[in-house]
Structure formats: structure tokens, C-alpha cells
C-alpha atoms as a PDB file:
ATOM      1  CA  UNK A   1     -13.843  18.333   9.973  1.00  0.00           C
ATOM      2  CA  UNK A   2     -13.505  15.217  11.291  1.00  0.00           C
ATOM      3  CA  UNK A   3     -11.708  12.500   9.522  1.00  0.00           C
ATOM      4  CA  UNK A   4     -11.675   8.579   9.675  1.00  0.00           C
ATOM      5  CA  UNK A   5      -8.335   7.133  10.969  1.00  0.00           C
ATOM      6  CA  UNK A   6      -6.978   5.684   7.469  1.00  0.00           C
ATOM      7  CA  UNK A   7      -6.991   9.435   6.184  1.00  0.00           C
ATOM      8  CA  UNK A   8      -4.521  11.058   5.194  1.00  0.00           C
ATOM      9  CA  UNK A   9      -5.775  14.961   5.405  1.00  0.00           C
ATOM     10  CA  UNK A  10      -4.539  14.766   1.814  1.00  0.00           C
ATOM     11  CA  UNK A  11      -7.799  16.535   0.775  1.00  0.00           C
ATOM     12  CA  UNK A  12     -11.248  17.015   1.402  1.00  0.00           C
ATOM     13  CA  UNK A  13     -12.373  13.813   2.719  1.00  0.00           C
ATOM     14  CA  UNK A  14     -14.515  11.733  -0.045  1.00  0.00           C
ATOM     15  CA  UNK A  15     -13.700  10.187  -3.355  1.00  0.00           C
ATOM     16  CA  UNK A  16     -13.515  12.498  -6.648  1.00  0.00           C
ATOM     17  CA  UNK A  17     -16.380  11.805  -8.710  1.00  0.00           C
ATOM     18  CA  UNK A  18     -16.343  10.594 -12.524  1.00  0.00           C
ATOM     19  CA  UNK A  19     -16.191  14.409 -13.557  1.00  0.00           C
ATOM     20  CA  UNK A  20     -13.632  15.347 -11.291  1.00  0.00           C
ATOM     21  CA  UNK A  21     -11.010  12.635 -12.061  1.00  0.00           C
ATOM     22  CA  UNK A  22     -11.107  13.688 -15.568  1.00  0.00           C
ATOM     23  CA  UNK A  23     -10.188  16.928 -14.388  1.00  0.00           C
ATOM     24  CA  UNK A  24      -7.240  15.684 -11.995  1.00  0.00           C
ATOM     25  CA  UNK A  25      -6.145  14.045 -15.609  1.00  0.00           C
ATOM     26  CA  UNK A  26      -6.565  17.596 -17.504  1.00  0.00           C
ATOM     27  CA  UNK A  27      -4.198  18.913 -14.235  1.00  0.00           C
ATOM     28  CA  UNK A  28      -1.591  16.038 -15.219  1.00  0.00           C
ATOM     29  CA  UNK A  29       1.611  16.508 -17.357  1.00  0.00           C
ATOM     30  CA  UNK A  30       1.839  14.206 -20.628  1.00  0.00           C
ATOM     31  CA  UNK A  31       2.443  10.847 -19.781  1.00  0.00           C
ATOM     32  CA  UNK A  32       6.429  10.831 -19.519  1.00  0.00           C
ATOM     33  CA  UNK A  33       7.740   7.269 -20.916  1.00  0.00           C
ATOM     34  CA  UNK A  34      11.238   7.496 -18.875  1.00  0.00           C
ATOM     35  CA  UNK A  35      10.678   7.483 -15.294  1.00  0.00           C
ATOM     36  CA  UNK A  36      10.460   4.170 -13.260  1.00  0.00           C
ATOM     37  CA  UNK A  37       7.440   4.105 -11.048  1.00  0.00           C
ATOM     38  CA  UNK A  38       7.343   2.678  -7.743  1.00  0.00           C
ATOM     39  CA  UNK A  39       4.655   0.574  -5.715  1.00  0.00           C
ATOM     40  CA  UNK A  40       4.530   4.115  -3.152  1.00  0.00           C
ATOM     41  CA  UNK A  41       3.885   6.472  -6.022  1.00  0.00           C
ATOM     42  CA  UNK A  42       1.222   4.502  -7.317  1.00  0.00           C
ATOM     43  CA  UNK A  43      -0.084   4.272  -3.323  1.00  0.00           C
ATOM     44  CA  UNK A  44      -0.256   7.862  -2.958  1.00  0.00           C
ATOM     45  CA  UNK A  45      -2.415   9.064  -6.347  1.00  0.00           C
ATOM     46  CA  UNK A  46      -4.615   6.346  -4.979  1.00  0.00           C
ATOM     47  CA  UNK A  47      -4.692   7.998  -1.807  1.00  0.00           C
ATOM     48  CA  UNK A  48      -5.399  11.448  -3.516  1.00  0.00           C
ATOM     49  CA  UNK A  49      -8.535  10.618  -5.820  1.00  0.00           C
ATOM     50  CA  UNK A  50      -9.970   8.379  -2.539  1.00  0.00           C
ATOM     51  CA  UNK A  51      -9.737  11.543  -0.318  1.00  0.00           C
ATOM     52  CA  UNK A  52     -10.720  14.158  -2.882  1.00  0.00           C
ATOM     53  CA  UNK A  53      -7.323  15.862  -4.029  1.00  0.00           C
ATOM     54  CA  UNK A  54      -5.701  17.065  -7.150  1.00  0.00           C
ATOM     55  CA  UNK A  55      -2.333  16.252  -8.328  1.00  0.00           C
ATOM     56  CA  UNK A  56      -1.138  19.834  -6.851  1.00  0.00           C
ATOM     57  CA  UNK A  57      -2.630  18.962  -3.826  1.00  0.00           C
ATOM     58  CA  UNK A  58      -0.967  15.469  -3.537  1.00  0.00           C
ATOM     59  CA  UNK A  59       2.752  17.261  -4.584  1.00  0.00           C
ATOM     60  CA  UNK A  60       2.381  19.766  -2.127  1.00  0.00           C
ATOM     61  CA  UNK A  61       1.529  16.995   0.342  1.00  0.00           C
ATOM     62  CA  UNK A  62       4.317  14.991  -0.473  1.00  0.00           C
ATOM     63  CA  UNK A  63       7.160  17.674  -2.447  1.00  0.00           C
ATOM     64  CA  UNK A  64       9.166  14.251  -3.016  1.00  0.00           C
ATOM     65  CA  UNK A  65       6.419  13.013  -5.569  1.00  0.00           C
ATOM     66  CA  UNK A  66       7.055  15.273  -8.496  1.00  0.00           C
ATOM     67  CA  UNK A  67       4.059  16.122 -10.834  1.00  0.00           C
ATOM     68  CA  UNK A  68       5.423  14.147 -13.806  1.00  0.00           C
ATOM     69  CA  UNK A  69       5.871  11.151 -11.286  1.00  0.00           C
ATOM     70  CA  UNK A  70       2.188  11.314 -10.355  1.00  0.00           C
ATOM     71  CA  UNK A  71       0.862  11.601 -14.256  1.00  0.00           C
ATOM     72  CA  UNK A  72       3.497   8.404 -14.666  1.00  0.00           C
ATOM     73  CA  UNK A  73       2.086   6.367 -11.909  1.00  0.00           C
ATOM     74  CA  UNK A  74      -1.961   7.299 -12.706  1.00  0.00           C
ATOM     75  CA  UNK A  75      -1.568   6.532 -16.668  1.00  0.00           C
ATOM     76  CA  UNK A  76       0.324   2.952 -15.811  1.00  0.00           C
ATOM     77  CA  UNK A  77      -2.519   1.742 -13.552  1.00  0.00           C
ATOM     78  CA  UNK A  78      -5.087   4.101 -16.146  1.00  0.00           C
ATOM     79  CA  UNK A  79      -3.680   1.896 -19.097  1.00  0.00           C
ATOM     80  CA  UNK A  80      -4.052  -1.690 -17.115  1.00  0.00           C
ATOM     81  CA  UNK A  81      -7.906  -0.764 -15.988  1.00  0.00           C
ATOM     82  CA  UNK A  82      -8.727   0.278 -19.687  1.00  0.00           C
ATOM     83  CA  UNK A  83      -6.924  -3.179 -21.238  1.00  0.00           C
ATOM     84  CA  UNK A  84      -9.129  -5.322 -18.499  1.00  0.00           C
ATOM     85  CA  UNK A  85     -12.093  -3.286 -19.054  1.00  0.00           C
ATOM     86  CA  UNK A  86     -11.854  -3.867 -22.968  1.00  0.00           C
ATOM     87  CA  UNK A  87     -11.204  -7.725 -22.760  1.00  0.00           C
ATOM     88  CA  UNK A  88     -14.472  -7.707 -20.507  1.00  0.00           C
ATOM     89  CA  UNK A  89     -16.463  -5.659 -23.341  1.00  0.00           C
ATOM     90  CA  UNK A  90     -15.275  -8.300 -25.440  1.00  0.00           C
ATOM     91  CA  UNK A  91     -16.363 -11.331 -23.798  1.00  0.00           C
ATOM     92  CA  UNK A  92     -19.908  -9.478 -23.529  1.00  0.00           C
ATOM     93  CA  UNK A  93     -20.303  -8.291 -27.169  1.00  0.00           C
ATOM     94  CA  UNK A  94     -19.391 -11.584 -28.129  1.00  0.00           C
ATOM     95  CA  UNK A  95     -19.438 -14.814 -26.023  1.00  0.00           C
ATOM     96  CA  UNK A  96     -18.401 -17.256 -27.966  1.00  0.00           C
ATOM     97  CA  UNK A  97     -16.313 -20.187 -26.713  1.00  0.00           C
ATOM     98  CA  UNK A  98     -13.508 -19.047 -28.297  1.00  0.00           C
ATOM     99  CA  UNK A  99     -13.665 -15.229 -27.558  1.00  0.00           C
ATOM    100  CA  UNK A 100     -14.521 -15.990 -23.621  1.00  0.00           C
ATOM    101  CA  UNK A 101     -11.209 -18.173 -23.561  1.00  0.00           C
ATOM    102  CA  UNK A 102      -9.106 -15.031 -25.258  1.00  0.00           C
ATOM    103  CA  UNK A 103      -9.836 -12.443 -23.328  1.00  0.00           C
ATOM    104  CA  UNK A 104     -11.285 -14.092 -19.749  1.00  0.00           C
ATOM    105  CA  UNK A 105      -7.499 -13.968 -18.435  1.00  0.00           C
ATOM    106  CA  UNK A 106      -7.011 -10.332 -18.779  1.00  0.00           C
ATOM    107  CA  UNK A 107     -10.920  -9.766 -18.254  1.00  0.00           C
ATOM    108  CA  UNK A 108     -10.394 -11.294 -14.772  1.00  0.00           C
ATOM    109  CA  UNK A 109      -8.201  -9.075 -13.203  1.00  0.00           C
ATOM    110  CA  UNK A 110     -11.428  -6.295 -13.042  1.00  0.00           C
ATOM    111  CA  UNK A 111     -14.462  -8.813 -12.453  1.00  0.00           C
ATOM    112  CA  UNK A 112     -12.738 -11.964 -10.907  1.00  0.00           C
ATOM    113  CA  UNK A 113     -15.913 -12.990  -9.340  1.00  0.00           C
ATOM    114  CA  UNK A 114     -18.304 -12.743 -12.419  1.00  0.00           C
ATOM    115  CA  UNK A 115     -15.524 -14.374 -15.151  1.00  0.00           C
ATOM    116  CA  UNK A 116     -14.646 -17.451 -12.543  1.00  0.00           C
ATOM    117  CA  UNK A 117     -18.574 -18.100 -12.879  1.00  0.00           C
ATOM    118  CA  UNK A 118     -17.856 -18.170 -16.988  1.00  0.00           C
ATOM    119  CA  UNK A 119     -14.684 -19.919 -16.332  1.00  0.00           C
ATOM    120  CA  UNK A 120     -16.578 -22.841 -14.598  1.00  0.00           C
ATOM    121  CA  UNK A 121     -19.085 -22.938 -17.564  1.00  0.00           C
ATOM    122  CA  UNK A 122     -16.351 -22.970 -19.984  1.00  0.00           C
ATOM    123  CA  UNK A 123     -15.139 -26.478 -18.330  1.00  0.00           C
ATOM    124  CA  UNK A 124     -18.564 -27.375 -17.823  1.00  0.00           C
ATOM    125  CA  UNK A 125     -20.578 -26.817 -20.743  1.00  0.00           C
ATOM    126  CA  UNK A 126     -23.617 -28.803 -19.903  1.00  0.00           C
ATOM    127  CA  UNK A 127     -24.604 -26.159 -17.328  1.00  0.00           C
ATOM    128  CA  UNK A 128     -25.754 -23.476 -19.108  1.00  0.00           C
ATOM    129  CA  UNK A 129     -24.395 -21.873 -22.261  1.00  0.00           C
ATOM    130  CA  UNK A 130     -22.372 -19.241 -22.416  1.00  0.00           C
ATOM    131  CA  UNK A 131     -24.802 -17.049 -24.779  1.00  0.00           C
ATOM    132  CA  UNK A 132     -27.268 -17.563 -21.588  1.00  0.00           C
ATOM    133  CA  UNK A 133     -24.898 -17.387 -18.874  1.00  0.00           C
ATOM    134  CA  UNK A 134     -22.931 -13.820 -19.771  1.00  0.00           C
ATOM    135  CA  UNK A 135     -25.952 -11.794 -20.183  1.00  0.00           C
ATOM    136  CA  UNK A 136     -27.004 -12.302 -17.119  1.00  0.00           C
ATOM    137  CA  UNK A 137     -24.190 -11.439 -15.527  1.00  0.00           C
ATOM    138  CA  UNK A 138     -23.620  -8.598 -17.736  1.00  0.00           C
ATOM    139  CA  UNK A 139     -26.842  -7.381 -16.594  1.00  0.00           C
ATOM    140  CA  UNK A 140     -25.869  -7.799 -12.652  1.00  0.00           C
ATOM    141  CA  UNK A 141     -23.098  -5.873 -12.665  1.00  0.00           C
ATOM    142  CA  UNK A 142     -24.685  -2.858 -15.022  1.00  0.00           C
ATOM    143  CA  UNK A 143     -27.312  -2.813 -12.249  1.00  0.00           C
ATOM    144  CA  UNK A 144     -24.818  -2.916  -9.401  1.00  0.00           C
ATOM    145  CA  UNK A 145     -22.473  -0.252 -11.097  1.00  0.00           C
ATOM    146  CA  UNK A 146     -25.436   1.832 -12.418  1.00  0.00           C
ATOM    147  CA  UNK A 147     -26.005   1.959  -7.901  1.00  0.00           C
ATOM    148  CA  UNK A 148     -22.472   2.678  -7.242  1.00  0.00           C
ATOM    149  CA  UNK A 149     -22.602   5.663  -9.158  1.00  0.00           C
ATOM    150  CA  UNK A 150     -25.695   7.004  -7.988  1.00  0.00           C
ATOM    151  CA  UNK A 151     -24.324   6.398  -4.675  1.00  0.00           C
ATOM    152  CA  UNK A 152     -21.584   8.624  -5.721  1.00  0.00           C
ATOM    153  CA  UNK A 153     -23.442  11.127  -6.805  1.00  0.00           C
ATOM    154  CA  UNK A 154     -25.704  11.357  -3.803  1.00  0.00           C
ATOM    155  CA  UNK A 155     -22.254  11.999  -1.345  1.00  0.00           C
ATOM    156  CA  UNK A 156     -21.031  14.923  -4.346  1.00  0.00           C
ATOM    157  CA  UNK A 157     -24.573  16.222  -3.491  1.00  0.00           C
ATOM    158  CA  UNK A 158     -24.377  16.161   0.236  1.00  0.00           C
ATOM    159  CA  UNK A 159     -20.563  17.653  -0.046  1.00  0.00           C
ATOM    160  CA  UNK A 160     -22.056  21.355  -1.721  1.00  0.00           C
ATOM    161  CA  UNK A 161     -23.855  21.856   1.497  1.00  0.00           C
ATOM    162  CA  UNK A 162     -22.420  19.663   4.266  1.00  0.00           C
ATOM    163  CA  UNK A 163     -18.853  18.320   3.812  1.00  0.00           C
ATOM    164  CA  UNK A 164     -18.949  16.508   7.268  1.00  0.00           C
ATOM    165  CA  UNK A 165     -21.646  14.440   5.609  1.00  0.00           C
ATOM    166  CA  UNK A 166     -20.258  13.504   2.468  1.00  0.00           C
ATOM    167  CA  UNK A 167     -17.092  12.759   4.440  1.00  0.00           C
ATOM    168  CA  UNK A 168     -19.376  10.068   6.553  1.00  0.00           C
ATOM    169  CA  UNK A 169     -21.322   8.484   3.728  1.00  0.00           C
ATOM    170  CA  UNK A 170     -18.098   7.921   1.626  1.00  0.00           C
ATOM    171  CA  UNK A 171     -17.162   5.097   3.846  1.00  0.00           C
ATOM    172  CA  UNK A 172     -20.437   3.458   1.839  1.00  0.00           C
ATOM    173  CA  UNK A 173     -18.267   3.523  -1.235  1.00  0.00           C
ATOM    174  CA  UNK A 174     -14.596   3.342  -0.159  1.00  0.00           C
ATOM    175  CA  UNK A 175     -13.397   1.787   3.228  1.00  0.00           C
ATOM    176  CA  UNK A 176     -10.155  -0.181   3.361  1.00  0.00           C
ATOM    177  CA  UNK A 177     -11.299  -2.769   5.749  1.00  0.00           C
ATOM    178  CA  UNK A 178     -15.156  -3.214   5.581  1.00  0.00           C
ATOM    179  CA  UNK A 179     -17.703  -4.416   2.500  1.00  0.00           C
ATOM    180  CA  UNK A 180     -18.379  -1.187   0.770  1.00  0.00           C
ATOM    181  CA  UNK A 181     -19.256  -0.190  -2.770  1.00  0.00           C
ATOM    182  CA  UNK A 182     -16.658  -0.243  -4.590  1.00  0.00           C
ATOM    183  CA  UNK A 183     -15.343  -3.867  -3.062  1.00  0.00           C
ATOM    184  CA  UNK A 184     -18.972  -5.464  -4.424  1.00  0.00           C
ATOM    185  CA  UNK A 185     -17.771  -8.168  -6.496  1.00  0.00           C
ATOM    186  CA  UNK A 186     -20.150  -7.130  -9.444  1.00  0.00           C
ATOM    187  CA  UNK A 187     -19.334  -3.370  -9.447  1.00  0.00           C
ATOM    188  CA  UNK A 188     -17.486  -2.374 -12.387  1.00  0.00           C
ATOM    189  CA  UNK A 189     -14.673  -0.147 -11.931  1.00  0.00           C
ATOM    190  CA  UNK A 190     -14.510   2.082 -14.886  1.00  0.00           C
ATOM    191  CA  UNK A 191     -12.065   5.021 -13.671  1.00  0.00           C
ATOM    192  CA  UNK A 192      -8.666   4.732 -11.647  1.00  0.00           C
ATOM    193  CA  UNK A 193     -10.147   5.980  -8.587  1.00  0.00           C
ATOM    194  CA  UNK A 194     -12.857   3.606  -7.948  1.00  0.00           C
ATOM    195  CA  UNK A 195     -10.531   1.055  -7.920  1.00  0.00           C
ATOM    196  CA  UNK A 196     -10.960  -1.098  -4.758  1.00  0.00           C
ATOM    197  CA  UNK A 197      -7.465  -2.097  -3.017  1.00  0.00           C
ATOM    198  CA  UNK A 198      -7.840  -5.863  -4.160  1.00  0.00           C
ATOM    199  CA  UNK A 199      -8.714  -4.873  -7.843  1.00  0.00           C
ATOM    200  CA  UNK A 200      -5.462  -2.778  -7.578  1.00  0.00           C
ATOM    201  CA  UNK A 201      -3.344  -5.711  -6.469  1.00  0.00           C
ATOM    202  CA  UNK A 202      -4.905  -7.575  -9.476  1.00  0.00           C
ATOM    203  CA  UNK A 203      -4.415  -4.955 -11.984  1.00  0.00           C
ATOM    204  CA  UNK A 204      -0.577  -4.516 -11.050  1.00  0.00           C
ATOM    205  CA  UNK A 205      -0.022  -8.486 -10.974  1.00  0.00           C
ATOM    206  CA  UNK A 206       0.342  -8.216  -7.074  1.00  0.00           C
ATOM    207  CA  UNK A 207      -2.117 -11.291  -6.057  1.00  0.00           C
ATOM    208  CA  UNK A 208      -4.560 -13.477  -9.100  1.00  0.00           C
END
């Protein structure tokens, strides 16, 4: 098969879907709480779960990176993702003045584009109101995630019969350079591996 230049080889070719990456968890030792985790490691399980491999796959591809290392450096960026995700849940259920101020910070680092539009409200009230303004963006990005994933599911599809195809359609969710699916500023991330490379560099306190 042929693969695109940034590839690795590291495994099939396209992303693991929703279903899968709960399985590369279920192949992951408990979360150990004594091992320092390093920019690299974190790198390569991102690597893995954009090309389609399984934390056996990745050790094998790199015998350095130990298994425990791997479930270390996935549950870190895991934990971040599910703290941003919940802080933008928040601000939806409930967008008060008061609440949008709480949790927009941590919100931020997962939808910067979206929460920078309630962050100019917030400072300028006479726009629109909050209670008018959040639903509607709520609403974009369920509509713009809700098309992610289909798009997701459509290359799983076309990988069963044809994995030269699924490995040329996944550049329409992940590519490191161009616009793709996963880098739309109103797709929600809600899984470590659909994690664009700037929403990683958010997460980890890299760039703001």
C-alpha cells in the first residue's frame, strides 16, 4: 500500500475509529501514577491512533516505549481532553454570565474559536446575550462534529474492502499540514485520537 510521506508505517494507514480507540484503551495497562512522561511519548500514541495501530503495535515499533509508558502518556492527554470537554458542557447547559466566565478558560483549550466568540460577548454585552449567542454555536459545532464522524465512518467502511482507499480519504480527516476535518474550528474532539496537532499543543499548555 501506498502511504503519504508524514507516515510512519506504524499501522494500517487511517485513523482508529470511536470503537476502536476504546479498544486500544481495553489493550492498555492501568494508568501507572509514577512514571514521568515525555513530549516524544505523548508524539508517538498520537502517531499510533492517527495511522491505525494498537499499543502492541506502537511497542513493537518503537521497543524503547514500554506498554505502561504508552497507557501513561494516552490517560495524561485522555484526562486534559475530558476536563476541557466538561467545562464546555458546562458553559452550554448553563450560560450564565457567571458560569461562561468559570469554565471559558479551560473550555478554550478544545473550542478556541467558538469560546473567543463568547469571550467577546462577555465584554460586550450589548451584542447579543449569551442565552442567544451559545446555542447557536452549540448547535454549529454538533452539526460539524455530527459530519466528522460520519466522515469517519464512511473511510472504516471503505477500509473492509479497499484499504488503499480508506488510506486516501483519511487525509479528509487528519493531515498535518492542510484544512481537514478534524482542524475545523467547530469540530468537537471528543476522543484522544481526533485530536488535531494545534488542539494538542493547547491541551498540554504548549501554545494559548
Amino acid at each position: 500500500m501506498d502511504l503519504f510521506s508524514w507516515q510512519t508505517g506504524i499501522g494500517r494507514g487511517w485513523p482508529l475509529t470511536d470503537a476502536e480507540e476504546k479498544l486500544f484503551r481495553a489493550h492498555l495497562p492501568p494508568k501507572p501514577y509514577y512514571l514521568e512522561i515525555t513530549r516524544p511519548d505523548i508524539t508517538a500514541v498520537m502517531l499510533a491512533l492517527r495511522e491505525g495501530a494498537y499499543p502492541e503495535d506502537l511497542h513493537n515499533f518503537l521497543p524503547g516505549l514500554s506498554l505502561p509508558h504508552i497507557s501513561a502518556a494516552y490517560y495524561l492527554v485522555l484526562e486534559k481532553l475530558e476536563t476541557s470537554l466538561d467545562s464546555w458542557y458546562h458553559i452550554c447547559r448553563s450560560p450564565t454570565h457567571t458560569n461562561v466566565v468559570k469554565h471559558i478558560d479551560v473550555a478554550s483549550r478544545v473550542l478556541p474559536i467558538p469560546t473567543s466568540r463568547i469571550a467577546f460577548v462577555v465584554t460586550n454585552p450589548d451584542l447579543i446575550t449569551l442565552p442567544t449567542l451559545v446555542p447557536q454555536l452549540a448547535k454549529n459545532v454538533e452539526c460539524v462534529t455530527r459530519n466528522t464522524m460520519d466522515l469517519e465512518r464512511r473511510v472504516a467502511d471503505a477500509g473492509k474492502h479497499s484499504p488503499q482507499s480508506a488510506i486516501n480519504m483519511s487525509v479528509e480527516i487528519h493531515h498535518p499540514f492542510n484544512t481537514c476535518a478534524w482542524s475545523d474550528p467547530f469540530f468537537l474532539p471528543k476522543r484522544v485520537g481526533a485530536l488535531c496537532p494545534t488542539r494538542l499543543a493547547r491541551l498540554l499548555g504548549e501554545t494559548k
